[in-house]
Protein backbone atom coordinates (compact mmCIF):
# COMPACT_ATOMS: atom_id res chain seq x y z
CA UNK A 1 14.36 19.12 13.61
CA UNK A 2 13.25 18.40 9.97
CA UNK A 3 9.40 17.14 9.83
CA UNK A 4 8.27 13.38 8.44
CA UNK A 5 8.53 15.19 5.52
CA UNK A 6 11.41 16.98 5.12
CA UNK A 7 14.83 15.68 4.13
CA UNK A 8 18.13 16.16 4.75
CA UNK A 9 18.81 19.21 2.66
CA UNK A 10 15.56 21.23 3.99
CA UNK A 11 13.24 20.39 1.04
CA UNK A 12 9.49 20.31 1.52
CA UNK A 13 8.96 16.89 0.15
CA UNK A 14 11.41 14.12 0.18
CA UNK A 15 12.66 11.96 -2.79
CA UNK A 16 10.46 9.12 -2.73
CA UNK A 17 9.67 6.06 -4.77
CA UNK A 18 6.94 7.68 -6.92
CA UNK A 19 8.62 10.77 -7.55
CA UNK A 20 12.24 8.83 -8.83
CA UNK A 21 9.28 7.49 -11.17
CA UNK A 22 8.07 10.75 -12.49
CA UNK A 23 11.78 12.26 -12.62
CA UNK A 24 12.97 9.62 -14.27
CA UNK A 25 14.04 12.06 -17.66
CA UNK A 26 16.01 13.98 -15.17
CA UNK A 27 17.92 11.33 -13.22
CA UNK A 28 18.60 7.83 -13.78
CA UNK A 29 16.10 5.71 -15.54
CA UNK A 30 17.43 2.77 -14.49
CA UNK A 31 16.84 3.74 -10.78
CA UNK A 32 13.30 4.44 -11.63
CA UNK A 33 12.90 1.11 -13.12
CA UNK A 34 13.86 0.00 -9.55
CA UNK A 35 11.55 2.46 -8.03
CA UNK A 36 8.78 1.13 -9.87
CA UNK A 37 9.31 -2.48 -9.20
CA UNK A 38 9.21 -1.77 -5.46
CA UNK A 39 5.99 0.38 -5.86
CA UNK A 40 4.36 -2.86 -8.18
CA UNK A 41 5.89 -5.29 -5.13
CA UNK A 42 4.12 -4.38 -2.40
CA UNK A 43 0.70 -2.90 -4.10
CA UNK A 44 0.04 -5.32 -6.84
CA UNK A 45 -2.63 -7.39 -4.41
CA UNK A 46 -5.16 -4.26 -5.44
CA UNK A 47 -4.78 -4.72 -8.78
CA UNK A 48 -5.15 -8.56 -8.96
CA UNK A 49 -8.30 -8.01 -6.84
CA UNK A 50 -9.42 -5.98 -9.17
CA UNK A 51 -9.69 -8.30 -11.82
CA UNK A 52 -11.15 -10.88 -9.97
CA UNK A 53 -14.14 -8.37 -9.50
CA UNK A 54 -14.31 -8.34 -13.11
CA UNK A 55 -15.15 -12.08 -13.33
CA UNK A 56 -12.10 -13.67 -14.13
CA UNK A 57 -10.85 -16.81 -12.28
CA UNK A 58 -7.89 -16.85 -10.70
CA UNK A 59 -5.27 -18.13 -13.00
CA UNK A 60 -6.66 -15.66 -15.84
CA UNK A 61 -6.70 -12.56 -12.99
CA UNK A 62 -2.57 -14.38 -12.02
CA UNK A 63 -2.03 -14.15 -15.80
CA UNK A 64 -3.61 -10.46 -16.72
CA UNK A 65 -1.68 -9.06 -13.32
CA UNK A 66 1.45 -10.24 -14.60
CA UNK A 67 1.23 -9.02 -18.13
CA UNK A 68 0.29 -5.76 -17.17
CA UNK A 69 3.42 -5.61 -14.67
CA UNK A 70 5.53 -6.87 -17.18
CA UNK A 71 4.77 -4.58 -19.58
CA UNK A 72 4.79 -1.97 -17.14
CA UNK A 73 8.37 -2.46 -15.98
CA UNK A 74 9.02 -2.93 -19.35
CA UNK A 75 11.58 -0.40 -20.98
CA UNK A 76 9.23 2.23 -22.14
CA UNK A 77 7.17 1.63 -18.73
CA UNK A 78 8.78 4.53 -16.92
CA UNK A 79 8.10 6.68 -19.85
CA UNK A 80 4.03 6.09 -19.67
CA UNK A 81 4.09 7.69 -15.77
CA UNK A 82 2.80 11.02 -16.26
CA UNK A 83 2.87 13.99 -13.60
CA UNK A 84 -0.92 14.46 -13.87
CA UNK A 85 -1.36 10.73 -12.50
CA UNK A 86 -0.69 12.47 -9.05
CA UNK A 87 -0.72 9.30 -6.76
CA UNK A 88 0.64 5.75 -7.93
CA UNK A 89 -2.78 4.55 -6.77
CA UNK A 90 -4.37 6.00 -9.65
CA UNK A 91 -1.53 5.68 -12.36
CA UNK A 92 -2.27 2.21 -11.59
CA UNK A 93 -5.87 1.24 -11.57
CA UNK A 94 -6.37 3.96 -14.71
CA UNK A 95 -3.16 1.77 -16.29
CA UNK A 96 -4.69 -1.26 -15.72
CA UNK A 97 -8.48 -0.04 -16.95
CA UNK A 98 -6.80 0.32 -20.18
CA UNK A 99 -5.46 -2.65 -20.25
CA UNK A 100 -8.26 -4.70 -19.51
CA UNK A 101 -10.48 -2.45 -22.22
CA UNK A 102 -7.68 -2.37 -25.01
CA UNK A 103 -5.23 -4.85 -24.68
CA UNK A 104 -5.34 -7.58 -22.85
CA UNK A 105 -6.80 -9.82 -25.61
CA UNK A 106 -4.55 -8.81 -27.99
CA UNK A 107 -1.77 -9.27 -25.40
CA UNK A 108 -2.31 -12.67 -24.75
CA UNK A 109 -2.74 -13.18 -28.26
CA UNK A 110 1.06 -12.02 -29.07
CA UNK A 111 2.14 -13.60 -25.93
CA UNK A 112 3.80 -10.25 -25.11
CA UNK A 113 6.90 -10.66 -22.64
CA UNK A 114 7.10 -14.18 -23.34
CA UNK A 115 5.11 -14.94 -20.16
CA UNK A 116 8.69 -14.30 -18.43
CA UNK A 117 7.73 -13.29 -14.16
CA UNK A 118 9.00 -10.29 -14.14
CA UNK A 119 8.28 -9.57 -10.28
CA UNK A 120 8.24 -12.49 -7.77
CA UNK A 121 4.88 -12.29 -6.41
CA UNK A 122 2.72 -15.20 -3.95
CA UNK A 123 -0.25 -15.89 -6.33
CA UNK A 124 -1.39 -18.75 -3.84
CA UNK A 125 -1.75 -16.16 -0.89
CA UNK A 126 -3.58 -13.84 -3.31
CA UNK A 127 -6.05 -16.77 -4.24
CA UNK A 128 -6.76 -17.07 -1.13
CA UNK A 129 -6.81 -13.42 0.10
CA UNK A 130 -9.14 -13.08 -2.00
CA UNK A 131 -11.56 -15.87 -0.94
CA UNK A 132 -11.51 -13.97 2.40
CA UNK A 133 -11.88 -10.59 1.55
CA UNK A 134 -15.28 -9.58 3.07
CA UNK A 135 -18.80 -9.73 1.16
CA UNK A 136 -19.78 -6.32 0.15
CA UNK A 137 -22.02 -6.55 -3.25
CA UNK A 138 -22.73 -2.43 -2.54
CA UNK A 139 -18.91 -1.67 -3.60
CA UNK A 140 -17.63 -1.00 -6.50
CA UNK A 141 -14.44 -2.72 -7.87
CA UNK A 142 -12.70 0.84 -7.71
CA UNK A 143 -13.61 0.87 -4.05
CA UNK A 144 -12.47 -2.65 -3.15
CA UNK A 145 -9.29 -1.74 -5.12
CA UNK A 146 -8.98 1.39 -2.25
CA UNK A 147 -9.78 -0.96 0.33
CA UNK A 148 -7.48 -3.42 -0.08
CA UNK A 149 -4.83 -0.60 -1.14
CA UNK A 150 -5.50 0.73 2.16
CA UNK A 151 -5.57 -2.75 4.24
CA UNK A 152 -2.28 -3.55 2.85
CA UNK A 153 -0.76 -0.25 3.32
CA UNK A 154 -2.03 0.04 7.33
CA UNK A 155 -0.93 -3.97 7.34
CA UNK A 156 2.34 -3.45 6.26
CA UNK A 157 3.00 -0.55 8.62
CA UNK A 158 1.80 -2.19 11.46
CA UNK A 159 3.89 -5.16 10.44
CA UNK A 160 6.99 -3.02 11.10
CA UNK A 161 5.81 -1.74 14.25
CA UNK A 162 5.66 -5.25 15.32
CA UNK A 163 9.26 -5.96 14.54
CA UNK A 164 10.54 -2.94 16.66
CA UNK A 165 8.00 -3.70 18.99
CA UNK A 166 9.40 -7.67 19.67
CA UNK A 167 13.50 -6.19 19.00
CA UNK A 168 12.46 -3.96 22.17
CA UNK A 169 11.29 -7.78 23.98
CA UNK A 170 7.61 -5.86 24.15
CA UNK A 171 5.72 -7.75 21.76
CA UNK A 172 3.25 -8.91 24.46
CA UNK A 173 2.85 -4.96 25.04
CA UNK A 174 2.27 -4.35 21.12
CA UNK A 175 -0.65 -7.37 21.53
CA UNK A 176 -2.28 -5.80 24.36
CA UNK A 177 -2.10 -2.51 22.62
CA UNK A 178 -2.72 -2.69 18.75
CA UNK A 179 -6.49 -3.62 19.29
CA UNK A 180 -6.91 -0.66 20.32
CA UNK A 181 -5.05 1.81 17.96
CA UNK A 182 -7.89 3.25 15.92
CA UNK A 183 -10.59 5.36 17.21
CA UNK A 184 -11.54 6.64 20.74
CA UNK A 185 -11.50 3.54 23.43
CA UNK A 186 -13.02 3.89 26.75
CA UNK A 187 -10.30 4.62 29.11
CA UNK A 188 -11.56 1.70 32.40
CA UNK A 189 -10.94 -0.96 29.27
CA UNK A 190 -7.48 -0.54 29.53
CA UNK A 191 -6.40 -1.60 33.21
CA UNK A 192 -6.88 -5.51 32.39
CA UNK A 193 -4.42 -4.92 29.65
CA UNK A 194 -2.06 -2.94 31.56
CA UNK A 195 -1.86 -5.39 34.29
CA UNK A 196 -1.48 -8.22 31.89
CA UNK A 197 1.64 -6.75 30.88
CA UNK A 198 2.69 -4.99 34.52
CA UNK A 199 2.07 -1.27 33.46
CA UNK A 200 -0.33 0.86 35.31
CA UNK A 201 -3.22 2.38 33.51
CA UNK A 202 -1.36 5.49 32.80
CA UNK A 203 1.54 4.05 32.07
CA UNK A 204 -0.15 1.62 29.48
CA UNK A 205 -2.34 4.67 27.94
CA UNK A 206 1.31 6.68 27.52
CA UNK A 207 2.51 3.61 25.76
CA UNK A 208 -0.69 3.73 23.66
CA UNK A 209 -0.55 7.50 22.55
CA UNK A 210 3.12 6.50 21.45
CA UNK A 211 2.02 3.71 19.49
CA UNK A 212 -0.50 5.77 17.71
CA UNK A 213 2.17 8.39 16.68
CA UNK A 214 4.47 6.41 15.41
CA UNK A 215 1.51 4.69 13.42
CA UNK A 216 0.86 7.83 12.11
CA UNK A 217 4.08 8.95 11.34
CA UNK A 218 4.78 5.58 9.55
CA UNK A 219 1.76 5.76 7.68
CA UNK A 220 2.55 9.19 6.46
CA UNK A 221 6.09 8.29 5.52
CA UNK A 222 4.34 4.87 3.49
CA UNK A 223 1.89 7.50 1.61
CA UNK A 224 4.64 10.30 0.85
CA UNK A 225 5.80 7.15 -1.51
CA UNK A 226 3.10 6.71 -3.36
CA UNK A 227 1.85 10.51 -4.20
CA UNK A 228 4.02 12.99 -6.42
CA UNK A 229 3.66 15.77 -4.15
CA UNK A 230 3.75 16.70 -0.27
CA UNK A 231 0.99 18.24 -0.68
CA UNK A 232 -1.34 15.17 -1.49
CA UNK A 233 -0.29 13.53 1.89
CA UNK A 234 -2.71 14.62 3.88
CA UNK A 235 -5.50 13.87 1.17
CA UNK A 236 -4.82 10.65 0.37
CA UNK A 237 -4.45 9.46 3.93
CA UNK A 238 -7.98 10.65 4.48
CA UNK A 239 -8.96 9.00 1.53
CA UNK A 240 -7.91 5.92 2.59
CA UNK A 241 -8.52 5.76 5.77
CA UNK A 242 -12.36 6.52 4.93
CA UNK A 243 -11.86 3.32 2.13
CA UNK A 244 -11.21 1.13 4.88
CA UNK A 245 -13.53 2.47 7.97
CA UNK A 246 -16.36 2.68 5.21
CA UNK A 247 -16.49 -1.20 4.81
């Protein structure tokens, strides 16, 4: 049986989102294009953070995300994703550096793209996202930009586990148990749970092992999207999980 990251023809690393990206001059550029708008979908909330913790308001951070997006799926956007930039995390925030340092003046001044949404994205839950991320003056805007990368990554993963979860009819069981998914948890904490949901303790800490695994798995599978190589899995999990248990 193939590992998480194997695929169907025995390769050690699947093709994934990121690496259709990079590969783009061997395959089909218009299915990187695609690629790359599904990447900027679900992890553009980092970047517009980001640029709030440079000062900007909110409809000047709306308007700089966009731009840099737009020019980013642009045509010669696929083109400016380099190998070296290993993980899409850091093609990203070292894209979006630059354009905050060399461009972003000059783009609003041409009006580049025509202020055309290129990428349907809910600016009104970022606003106020934002307003609720947690004070923390000790980090840095590149480690906010980790954490939130990470919060939205574990979020969205957990999100799916919900959904099989409630198509199984156990979403009171996914309640009882997702509290309790990260780190070591006294074992006599669990029998209220369990017999809130008629499962005895072992049954309930079986259930919770499970859920763990497949959070795992899930989160690998998420990450082997983002990173250009198999080998960077195992990194950038621990680097994110340490961006998120750090604050």
């Amino acid at each position: 049986m193939n590992s998480p990251i194997d695929d169907a023809h025995g390769s050690s690393f699947p093709t994934t989102h990121w690496s259709v990206v990079l590969n783009a001059g061997a395959g089909s550029e218009s299915l990187a294009r695609v690629a790359l708008e599904s990447l900027c979908r679900h992890y553009w909330y980092p970047l517009y953070s980001f640029v709030r913790r440079q000062g900007r308001a909110h409809h000047e951070a709306e308007d700089c995300t966009q731009e840099f997006l737009a020019r980013l799926l642009a045509t010669d956007g696929v083109a400016r994703a380099r190998p070296e930039r290993g993980r899409f995390r850091t093609f990203l925030l070292t894209g979006l550096r630059n354009f905050l340092t060399n461009e972003w003046h000059r783009a609003q001044a041409a009006k580049r793209g025509g202020g055309a949404v290129v990428v349907s994205l809910d600016w009104q839950d970022a606003e106020q996202r934002f307003a609720h991320e947690p004070a923390d003056p000790g980090l840095t805007p590149e480690q906010a930009f980790d954490r939130n990368w990470a919060r939205g990554l574990i979020e969205s993963t957990l999100a799916a586990l919900r959904t099989e979860y409630e198509k199984r009819g156990q979403a009171a069981l996914f309640a009882e148990l997702v509290p309790l998914v990260w780190g070591a948890t006294a074992a006599e904490t669990f029998a209220p749970r369990a017999e809130r949901v008629g499962l005895t303790t072992h049954a309930f800490t079986v259930a919770l092992q499970r859920l763990r695994q497949r959070l795992g798995e899930r989160l690998r599978a998420a990450v082997a999207e983002t990173v250009a190589d198999g080998s960077d899995i195992d990194a950038e999990l621990r680097h994110l999980i340490a961006a998120v248990t750090a604050s």
